[in-house]
PDB file of N, CA and C in Angstrom:
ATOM      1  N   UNK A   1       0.842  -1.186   0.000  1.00  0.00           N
ATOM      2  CA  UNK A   1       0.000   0.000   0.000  1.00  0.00           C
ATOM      3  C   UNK A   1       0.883   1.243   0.000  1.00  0.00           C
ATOM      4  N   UNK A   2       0.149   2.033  -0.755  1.00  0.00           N
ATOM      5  CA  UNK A   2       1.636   3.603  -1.005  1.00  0.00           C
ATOM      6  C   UNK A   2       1.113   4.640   0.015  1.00  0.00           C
ATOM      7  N   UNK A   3       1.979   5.135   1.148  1.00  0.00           N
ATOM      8  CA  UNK A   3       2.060   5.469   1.911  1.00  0.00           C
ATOM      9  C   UNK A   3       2.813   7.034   1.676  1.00  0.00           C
ATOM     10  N   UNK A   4       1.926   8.271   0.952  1.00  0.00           N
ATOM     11  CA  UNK A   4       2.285   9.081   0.596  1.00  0.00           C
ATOM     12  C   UNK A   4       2.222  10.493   1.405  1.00  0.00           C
ATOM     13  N   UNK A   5       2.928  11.272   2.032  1.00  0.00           N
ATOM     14  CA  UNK A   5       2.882  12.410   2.998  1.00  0.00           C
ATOM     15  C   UNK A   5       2.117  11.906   4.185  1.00  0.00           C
ATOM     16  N   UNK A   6       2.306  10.839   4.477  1.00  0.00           N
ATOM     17  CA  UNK A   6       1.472  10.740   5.958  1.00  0.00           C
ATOM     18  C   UNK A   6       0.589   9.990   6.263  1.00  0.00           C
ATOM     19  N   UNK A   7      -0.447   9.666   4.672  1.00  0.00           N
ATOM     20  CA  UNK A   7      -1.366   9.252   4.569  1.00  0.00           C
ATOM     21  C   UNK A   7      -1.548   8.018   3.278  1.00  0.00           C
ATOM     22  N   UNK A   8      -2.181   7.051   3.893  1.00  0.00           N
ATOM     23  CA  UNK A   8      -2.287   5.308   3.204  1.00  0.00           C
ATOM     24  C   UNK A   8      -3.629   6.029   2.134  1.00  0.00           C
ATOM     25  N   UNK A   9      -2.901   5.974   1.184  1.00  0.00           N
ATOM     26  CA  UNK A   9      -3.922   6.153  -0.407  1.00  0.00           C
ATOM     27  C   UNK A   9      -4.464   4.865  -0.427  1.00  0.00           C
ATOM     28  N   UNK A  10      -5.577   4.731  -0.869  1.00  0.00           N
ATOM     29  CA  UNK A  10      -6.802   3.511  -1.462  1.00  0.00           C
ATOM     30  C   UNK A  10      -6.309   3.044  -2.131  1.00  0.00           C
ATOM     31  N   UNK A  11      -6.110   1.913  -2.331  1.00  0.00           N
ATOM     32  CA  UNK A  11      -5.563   0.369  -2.865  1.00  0.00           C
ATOM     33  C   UNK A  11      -6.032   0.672  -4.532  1.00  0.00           C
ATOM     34  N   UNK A  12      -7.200   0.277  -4.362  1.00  0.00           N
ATOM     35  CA  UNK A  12      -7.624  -0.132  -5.672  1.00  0.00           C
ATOM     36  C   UNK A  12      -8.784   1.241  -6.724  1.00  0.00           C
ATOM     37  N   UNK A  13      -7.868   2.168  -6.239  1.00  0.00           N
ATOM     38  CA  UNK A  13      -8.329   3.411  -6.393  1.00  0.00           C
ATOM     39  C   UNK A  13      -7.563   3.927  -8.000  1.00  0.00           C
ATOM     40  N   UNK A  14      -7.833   4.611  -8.904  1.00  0.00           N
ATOM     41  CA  UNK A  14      -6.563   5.279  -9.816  1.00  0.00           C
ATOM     42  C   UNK A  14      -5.917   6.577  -9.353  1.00  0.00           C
ATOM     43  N   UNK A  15      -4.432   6.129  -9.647  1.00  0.00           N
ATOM     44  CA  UNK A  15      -3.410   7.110  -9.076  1.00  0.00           C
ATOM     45  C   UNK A  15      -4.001   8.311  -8.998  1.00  0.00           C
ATOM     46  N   UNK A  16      -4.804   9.006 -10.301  1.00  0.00           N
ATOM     47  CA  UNK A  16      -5.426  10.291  -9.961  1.00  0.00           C
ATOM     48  C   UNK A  16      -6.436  10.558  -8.629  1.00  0.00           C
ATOM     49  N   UNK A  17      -7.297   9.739  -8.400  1.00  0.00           N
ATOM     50  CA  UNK A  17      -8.170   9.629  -7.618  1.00  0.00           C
ATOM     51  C   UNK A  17      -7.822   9.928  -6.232  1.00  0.00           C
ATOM     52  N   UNK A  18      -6.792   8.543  -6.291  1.00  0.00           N
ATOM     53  CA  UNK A  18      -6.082   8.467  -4.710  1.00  0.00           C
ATOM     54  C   UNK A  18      -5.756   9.393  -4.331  1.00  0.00           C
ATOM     55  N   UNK A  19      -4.939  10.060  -5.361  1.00  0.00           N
ATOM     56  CA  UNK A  19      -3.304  11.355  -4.565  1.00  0.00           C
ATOM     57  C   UNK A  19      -4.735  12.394  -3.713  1.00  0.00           C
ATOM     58  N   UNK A  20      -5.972  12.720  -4.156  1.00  0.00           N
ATOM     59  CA  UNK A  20      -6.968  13.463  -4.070  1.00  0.00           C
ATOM     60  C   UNK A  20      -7.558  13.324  -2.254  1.00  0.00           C
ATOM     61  N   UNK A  21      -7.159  11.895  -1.587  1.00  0.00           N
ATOM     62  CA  UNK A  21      -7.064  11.421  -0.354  1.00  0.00           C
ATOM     63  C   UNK A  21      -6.678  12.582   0.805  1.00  0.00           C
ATOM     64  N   UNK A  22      -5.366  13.606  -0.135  1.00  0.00           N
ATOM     65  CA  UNK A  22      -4.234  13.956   0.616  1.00  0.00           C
ATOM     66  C   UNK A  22      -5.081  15.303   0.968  1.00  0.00           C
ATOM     67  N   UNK A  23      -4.447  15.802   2.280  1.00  0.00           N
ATOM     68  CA  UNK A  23      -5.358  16.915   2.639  1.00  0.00           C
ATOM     69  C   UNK A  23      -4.877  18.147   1.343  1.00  0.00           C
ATOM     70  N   UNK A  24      -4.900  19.452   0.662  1.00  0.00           N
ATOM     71  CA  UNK A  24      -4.383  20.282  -0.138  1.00  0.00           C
ATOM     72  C   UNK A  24      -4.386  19.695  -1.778  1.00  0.00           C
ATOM     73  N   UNK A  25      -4.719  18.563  -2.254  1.00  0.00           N
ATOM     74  CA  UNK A  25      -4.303  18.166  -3.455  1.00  0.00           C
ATOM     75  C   UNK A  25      -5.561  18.018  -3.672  1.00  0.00           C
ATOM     76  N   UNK A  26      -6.314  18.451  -4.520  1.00  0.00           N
ATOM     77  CA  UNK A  26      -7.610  18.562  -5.524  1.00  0.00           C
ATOM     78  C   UNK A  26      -7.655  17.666  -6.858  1.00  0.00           C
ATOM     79  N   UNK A  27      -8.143  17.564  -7.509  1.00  0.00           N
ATOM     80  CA  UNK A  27      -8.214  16.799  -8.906  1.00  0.00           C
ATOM     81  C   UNK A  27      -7.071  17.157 -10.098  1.00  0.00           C
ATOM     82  N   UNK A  28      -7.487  18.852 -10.037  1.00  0.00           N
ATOM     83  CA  UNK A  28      -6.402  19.717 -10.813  1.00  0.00           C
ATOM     84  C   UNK A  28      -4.836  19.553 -10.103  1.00  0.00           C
ATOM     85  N   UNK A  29      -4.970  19.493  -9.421  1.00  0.00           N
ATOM     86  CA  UNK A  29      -3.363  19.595  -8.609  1.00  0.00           C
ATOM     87  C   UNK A  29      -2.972  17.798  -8.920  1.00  0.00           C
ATOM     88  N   UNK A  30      -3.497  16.964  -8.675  1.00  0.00           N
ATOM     89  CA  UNK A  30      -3.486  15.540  -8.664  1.00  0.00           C
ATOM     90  C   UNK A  30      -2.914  15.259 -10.058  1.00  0.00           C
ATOM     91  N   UNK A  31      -3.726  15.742 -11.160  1.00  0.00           N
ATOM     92  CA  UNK A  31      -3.221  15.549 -12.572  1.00  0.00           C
ATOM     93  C   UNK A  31      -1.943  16.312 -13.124  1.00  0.00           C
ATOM     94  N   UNK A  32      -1.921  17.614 -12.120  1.00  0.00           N
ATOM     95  CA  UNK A  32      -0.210  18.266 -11.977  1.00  0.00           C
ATOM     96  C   UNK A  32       0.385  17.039 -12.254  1.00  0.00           C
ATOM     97  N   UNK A  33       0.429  16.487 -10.527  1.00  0.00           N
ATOM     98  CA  UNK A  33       1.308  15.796 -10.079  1.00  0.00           C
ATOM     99  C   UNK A  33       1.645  14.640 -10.471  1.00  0.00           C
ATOM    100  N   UNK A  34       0.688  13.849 -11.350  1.00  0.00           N
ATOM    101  CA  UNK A  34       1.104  12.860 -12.369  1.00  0.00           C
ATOM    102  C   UNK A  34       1.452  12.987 -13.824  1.00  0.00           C
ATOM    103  N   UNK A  35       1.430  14.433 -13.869  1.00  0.00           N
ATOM    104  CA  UNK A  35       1.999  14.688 -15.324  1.00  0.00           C
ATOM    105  C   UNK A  35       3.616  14.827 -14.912  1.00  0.00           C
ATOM    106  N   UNK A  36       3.826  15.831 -13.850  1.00  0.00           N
ATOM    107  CA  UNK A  36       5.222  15.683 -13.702  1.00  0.00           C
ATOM    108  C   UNK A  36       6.002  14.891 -13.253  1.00  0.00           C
ATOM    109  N   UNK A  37       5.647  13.563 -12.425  1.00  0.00           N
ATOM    110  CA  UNK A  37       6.498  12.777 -12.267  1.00  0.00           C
ATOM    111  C   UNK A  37       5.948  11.579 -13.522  1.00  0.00           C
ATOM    112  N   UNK A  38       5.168  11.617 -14.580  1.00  0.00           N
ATOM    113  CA  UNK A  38       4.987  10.691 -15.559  1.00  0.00           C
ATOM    114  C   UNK A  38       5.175   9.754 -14.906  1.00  0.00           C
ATOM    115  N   UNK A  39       3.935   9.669 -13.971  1.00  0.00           N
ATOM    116  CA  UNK A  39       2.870   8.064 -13.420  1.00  0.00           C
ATOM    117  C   UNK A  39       1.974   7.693 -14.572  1.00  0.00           C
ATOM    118  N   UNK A  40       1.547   6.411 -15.095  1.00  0.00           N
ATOM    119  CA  UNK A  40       0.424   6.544 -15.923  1.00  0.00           C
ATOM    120  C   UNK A  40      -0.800   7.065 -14.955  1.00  0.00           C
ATOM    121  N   UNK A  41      -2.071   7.849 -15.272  1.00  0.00           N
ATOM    122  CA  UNK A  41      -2.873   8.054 -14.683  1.00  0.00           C
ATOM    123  C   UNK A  41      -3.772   7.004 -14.188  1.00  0.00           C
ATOM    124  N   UNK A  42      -3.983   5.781 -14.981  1.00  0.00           N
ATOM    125  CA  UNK A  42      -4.746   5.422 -15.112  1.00  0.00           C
ATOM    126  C   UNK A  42      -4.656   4.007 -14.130  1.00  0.00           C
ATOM    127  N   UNK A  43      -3.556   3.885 -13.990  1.00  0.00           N
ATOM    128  CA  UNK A  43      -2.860   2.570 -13.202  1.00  0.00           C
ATOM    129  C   UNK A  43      -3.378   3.064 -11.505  1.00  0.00           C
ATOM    130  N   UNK A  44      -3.389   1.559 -11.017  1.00  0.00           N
ATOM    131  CA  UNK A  44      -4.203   1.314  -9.840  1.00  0.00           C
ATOM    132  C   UNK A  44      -2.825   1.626  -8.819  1.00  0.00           C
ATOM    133  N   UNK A  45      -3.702   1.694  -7.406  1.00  0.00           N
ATOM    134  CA  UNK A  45      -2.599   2.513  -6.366  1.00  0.00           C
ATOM    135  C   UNK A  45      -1.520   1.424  -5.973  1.00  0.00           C
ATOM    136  N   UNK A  46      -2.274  -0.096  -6.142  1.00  0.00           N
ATOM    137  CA  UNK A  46      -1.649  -1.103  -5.700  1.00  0.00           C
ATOM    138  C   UNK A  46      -0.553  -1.698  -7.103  1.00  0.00           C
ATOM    139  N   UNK A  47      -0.714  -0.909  -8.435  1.00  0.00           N
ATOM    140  CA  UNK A  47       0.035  -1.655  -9.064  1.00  0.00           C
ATOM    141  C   UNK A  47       1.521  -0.826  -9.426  1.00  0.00           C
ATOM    142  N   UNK A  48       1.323   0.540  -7.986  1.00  0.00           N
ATOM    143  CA  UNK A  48       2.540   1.288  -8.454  1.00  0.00           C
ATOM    144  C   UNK A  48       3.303   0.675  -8.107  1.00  0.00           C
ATOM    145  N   UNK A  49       4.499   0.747  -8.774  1.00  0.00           N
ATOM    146  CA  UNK A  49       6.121   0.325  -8.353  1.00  0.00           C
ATOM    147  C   UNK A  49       6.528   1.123  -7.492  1.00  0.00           C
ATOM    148  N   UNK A  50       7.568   0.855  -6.371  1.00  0.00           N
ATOM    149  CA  UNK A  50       8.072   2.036  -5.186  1.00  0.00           C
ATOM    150  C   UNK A  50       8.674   3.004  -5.948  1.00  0.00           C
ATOM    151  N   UNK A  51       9.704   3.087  -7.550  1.00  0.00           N
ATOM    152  CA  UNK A  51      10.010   3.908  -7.795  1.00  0.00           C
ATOM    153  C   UNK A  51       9.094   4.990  -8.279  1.00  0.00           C
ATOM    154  N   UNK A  52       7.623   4.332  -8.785  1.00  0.00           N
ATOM    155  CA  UNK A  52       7.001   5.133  -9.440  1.00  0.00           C
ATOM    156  C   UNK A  52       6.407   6.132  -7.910  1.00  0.00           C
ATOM    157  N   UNK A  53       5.953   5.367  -6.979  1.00  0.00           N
ATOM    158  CA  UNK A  53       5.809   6.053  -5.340  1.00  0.00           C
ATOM    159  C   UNK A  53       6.574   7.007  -5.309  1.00  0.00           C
ATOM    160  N   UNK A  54       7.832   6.849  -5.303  1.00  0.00           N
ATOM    161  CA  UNK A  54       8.848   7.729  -5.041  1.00  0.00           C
ATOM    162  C   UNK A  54       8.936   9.206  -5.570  1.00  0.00           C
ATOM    163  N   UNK A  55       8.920   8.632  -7.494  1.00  0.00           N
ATOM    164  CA  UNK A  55       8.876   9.929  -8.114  1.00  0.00           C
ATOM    165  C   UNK A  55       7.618  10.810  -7.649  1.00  0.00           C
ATOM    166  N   UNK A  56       5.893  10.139  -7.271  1.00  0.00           N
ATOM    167  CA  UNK A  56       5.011  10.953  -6.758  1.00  0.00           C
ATOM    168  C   UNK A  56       5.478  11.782  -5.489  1.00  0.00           C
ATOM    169  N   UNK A  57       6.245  11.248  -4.570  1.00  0.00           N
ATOM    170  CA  UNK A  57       6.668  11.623  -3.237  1.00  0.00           C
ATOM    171  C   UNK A  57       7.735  12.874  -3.979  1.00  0.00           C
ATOM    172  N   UNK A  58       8.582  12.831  -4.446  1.00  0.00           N
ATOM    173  CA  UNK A  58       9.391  13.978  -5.204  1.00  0.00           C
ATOM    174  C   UNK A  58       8.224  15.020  -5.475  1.00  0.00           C
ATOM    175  N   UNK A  59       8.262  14.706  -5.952  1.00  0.00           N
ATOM    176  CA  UNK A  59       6.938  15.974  -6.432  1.00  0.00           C
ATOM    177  C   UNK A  59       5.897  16.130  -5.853  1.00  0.00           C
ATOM    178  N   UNK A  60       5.128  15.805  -4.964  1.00  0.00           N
ATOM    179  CA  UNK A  60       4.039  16.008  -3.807  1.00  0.00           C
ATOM    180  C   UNK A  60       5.292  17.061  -2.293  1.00  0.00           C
ATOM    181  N   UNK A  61       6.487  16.207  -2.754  1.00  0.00           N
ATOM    182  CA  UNK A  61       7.040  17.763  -1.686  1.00  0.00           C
ATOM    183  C   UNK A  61       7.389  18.915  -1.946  1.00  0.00           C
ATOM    184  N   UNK A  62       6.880  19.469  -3.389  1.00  0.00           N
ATOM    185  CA  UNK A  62       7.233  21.084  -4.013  1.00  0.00           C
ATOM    186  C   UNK A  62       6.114  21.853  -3.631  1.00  0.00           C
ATOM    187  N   UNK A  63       5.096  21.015  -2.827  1.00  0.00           N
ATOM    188  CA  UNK A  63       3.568  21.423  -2.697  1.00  0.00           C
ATOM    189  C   UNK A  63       3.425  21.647  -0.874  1.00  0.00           C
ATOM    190  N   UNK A  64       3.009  22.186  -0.492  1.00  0.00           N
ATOM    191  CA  UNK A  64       2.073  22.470   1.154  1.00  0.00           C
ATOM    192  C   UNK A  64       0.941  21.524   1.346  1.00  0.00           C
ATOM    193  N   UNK A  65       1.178  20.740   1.800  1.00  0.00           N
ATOM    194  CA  UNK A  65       0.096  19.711   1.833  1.00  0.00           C
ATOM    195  C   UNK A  65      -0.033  18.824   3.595  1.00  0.00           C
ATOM    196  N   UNK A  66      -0.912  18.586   3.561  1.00  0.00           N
ATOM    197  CA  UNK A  66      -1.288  17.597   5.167  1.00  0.00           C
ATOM    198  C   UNK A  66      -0.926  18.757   6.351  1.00  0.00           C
ATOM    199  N   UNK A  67      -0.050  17.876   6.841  1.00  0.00           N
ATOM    200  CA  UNK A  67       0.292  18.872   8.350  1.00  0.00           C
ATOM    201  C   UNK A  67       0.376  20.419   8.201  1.00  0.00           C
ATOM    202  N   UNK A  68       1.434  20.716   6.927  1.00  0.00           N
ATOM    203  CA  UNK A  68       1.966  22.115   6.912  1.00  0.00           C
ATOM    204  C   UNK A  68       0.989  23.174   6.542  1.00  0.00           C
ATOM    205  N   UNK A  69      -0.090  22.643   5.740  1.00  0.00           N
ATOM    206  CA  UNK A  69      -1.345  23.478   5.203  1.00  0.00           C
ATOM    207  C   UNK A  69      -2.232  23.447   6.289  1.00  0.00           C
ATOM    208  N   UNK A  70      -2.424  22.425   7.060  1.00  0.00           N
ATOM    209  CA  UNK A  70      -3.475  22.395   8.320  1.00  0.00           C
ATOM    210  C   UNK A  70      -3.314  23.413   9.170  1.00  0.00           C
ATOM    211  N   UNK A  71      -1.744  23.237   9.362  1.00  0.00           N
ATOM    212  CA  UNK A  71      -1.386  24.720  10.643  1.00  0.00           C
ATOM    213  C   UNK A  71      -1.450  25.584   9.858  1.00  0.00           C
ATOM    214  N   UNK A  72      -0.965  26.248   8.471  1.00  0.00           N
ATOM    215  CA  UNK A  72      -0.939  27.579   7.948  1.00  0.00           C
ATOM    216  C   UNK A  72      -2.548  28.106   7.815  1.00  0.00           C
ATOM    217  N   UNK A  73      -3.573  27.545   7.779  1.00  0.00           N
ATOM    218  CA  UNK A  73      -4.850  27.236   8.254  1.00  0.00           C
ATOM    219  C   UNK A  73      -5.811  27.877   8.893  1.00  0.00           C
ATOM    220  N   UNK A  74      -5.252  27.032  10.094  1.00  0.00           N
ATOM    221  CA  UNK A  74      -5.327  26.965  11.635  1.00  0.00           C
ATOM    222  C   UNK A  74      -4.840  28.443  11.693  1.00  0.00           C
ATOM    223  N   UNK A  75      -3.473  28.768  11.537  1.00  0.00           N
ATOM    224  CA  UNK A  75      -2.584  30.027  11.859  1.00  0.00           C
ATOM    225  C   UNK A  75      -3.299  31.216  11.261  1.00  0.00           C
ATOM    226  N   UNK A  76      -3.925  31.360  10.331  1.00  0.00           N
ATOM    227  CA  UNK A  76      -4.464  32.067   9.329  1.00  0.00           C
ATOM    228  C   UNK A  76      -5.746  32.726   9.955  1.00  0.00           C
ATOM    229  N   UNK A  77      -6.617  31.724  10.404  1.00  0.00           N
ATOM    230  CA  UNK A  77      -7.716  31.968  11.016  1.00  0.00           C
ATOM    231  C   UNK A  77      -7.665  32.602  12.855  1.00  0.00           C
ATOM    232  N   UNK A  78      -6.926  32.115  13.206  1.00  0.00           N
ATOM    233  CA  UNK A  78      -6.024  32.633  14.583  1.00  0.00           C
ATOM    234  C   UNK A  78      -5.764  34.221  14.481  1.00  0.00           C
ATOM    235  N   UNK A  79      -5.201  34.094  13.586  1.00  0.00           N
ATOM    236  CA  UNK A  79      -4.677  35.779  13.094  1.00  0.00           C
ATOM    237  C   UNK A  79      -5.910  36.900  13.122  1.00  0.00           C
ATOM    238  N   UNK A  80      -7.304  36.012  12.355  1.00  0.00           N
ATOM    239  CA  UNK A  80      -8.098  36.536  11.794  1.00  0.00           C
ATOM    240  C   UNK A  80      -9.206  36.586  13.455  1.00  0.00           C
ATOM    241  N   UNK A  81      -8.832  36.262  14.264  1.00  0.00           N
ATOM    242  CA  UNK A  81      -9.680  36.159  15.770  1.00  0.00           C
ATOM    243  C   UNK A  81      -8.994  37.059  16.483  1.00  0.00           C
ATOM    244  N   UNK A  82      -7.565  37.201  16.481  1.00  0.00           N
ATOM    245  CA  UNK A  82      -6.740  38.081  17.391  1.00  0.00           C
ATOM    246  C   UNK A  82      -7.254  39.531  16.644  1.00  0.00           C
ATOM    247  N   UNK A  83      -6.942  39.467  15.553  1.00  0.00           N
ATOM    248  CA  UNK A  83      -7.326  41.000  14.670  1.00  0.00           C
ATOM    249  C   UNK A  83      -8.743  42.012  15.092  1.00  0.00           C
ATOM    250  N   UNK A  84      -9.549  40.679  15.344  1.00  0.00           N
ATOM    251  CA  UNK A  84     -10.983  40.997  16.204  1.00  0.00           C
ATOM    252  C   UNK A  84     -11.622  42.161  14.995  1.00  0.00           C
ATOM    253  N   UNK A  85     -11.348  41.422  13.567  1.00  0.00           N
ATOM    254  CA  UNK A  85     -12.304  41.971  12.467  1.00  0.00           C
ATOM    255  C   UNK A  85     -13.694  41.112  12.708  1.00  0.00           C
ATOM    256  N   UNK A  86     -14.511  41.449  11.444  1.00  0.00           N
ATOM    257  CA  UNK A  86     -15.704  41.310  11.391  1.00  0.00           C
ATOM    258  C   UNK A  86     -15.514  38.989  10.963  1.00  0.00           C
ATOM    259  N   UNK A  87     -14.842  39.162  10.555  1.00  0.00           N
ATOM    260  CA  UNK A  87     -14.703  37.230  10.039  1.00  0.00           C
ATOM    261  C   UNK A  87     -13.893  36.562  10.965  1.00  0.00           C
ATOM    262  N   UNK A  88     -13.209  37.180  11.953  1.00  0.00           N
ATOM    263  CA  UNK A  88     -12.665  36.842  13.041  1.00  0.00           C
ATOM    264  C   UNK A  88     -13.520  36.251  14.464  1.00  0.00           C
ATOM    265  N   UNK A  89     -14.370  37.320  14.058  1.00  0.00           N
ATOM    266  CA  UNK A  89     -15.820  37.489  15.561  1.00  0.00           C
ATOM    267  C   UNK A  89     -16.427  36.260  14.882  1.00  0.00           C
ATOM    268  N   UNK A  90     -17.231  36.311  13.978  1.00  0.00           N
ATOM    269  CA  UNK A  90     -17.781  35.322  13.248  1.00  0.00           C
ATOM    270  C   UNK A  90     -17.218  34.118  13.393  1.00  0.00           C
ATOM    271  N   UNK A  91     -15.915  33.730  13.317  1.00  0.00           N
ATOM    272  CA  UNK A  91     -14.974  32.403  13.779  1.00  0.00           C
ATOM    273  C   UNK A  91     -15.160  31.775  15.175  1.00  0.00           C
ATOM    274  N   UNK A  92     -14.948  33.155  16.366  1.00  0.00           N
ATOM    275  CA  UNK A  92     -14.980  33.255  17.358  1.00  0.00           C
ATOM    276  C   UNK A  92     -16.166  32.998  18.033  1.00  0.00           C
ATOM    277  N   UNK A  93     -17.187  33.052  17.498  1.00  0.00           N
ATOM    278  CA  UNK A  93     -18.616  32.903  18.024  1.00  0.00           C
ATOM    279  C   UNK A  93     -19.483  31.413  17.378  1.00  0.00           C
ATOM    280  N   UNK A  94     -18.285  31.038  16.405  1.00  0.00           N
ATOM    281  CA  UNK A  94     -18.781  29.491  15.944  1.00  0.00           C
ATOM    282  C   UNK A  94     -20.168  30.248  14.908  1.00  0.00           C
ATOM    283  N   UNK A  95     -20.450  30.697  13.581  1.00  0.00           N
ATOM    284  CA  UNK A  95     -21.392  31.394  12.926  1.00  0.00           C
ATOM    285  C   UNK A  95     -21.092  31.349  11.581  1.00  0.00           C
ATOM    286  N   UNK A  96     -21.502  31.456  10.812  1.00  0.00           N
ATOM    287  CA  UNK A  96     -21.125  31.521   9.395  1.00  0.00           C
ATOM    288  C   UNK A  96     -20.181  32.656   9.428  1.00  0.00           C
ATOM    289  N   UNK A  97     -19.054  32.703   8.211  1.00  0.00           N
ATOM    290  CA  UNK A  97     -18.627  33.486   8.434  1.00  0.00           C
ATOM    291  C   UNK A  97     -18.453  34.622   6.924  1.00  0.00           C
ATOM    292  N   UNK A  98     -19.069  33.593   5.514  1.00  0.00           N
ATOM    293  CA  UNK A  98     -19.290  34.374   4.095  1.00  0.00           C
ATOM    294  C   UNK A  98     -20.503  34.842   4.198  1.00  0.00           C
ATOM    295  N   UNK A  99     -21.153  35.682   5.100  1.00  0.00           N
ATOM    296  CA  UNK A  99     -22.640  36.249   5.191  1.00  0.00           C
ATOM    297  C   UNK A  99     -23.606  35.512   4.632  1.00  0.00           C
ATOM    298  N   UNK A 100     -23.690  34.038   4.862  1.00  0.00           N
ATOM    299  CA  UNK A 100     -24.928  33.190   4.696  1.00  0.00           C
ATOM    300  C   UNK A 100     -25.970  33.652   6.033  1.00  0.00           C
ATOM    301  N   UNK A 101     -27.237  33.614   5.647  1.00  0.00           N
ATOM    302  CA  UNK A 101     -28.067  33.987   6.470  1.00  0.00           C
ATOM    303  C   UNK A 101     -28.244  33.196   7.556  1.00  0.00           C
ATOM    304  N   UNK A 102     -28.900  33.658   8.927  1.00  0.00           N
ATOM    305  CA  UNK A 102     -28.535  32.750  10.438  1.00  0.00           C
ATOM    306  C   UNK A 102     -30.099  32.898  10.890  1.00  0.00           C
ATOM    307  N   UNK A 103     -30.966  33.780  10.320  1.00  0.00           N
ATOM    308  CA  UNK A 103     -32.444  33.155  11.118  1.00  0.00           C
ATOM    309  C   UNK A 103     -32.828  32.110  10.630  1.00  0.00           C
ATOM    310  N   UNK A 104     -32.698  31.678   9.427  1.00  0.00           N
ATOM    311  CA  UNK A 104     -32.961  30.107   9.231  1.00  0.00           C
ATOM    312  C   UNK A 104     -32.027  29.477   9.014  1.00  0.00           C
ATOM    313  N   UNK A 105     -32.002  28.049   8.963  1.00  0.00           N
ATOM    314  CA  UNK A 105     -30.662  27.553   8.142  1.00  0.00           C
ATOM    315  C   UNK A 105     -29.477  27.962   9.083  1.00  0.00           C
ATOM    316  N   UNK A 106     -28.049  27.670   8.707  1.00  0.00           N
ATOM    317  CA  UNK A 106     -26.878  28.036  10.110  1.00  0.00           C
ATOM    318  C   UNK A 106     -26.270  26.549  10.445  1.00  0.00           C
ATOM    319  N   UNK A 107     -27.183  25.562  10.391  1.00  0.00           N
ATOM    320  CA  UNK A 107     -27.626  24.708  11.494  1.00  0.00           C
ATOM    321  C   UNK A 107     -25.959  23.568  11.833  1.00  0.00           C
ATOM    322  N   UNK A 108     -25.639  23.107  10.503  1.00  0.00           N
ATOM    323  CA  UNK A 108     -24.307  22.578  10.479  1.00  0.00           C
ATOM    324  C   UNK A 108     -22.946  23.455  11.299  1.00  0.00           C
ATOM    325  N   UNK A 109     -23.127  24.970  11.115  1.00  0.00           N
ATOM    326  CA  UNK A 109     -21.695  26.164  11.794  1.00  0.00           C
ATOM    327  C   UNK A 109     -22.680  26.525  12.849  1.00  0.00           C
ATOM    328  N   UNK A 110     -23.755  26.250  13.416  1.00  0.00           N
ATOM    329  CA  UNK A 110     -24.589  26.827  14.944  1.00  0.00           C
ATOM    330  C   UNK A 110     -24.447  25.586  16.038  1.00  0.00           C
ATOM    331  N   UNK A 111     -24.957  23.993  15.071  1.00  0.00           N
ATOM    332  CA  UNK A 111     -24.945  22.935  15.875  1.00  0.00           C
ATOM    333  C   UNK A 111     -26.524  22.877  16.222  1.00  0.00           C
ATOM    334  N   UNK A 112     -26.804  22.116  17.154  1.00  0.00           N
ATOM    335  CA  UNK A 112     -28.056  21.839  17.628  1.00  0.00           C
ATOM    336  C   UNK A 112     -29.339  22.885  17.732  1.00  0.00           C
ATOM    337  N   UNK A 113     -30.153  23.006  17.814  1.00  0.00           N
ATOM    338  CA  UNK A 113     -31.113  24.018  18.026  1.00  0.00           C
ATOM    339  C   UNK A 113     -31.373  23.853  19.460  1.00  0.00           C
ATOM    340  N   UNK A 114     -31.285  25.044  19.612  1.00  0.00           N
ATOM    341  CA  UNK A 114     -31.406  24.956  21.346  1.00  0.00           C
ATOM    342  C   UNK A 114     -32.949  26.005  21.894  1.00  0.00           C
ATOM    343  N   UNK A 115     -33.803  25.467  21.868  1.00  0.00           N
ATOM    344  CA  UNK A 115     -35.180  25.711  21.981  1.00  0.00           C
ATOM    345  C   UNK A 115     -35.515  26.864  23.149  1.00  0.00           C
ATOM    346  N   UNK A 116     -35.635  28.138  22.697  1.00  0.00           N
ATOM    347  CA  UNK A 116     -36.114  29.161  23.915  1.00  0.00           C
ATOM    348  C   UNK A 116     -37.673  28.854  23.986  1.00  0.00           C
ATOM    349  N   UNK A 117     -38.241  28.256  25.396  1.00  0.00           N
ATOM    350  CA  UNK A 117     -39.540  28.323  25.556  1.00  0.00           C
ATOM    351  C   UNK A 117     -40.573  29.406  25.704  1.00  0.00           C
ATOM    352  N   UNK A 118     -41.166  29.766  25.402  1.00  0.00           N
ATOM    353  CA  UNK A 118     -42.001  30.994  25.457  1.00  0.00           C
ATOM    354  C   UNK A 118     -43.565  29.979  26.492  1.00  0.00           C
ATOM    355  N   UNK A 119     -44.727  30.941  26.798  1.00  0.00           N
ATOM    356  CA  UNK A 119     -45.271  30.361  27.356  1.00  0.00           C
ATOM    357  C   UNK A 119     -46.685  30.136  26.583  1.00  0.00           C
TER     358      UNK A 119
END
């Protein structure tokens, strides 16, 4: 099994598909990354050779991906709470934060509905 930045890619997945596993690597970035290390695309995760692993691993480290993108992230949004702007508060208060509307709907960035009783 190819064991690429951290993370066990799907067996019987195609190389394009799999690399897509990785936290930062998208479809477009994925087909980058098998054009430049010339993987066939189409070949299964289990039928890579370690060198062909390898050359993906070469070239998946010119990229920010898994750990290092998680904290730059993480760090990014931190910044954006200390700054105590308007998308910061919004972070800070757990709320949408691209001005999606909050009297209805919310419910996934609010969590549970928490029922004020009236009488």
């Amino acid at each position: 099994m190819a064991r690429i930045a951290g993370v066990e890619l799907p067996r019987n997945k195609k190389t394009v598909i799999a690399l897509t596993y990785i936290y930062g690597i998208g479809h477009k970035r994925a087909w980058e990354i098998v054009q430049k290390s010339k993987v066939d695309p189409d070949k299964r995760t289990n039928e890579l050779t370690p060198e062909e692993i390898q050359k993906l691993r070469n070239v998946i480290s010119d990229y920010k991906v898994e750990g290092d993108l998680r904290k730059e992230v993480a760090m990014n949004i931190k910044a954006l709470m200390d700054l105590g702007n308007y998308r910061g508060l919004r972070h800070r208060r757990g709320l949408p934060v691209r001005g999606q509307r909050t009297r209805t709907n919310a419910r996934t960035r609010k969590g549970r509905k928490k029922t004020v009783g009236g009488k």
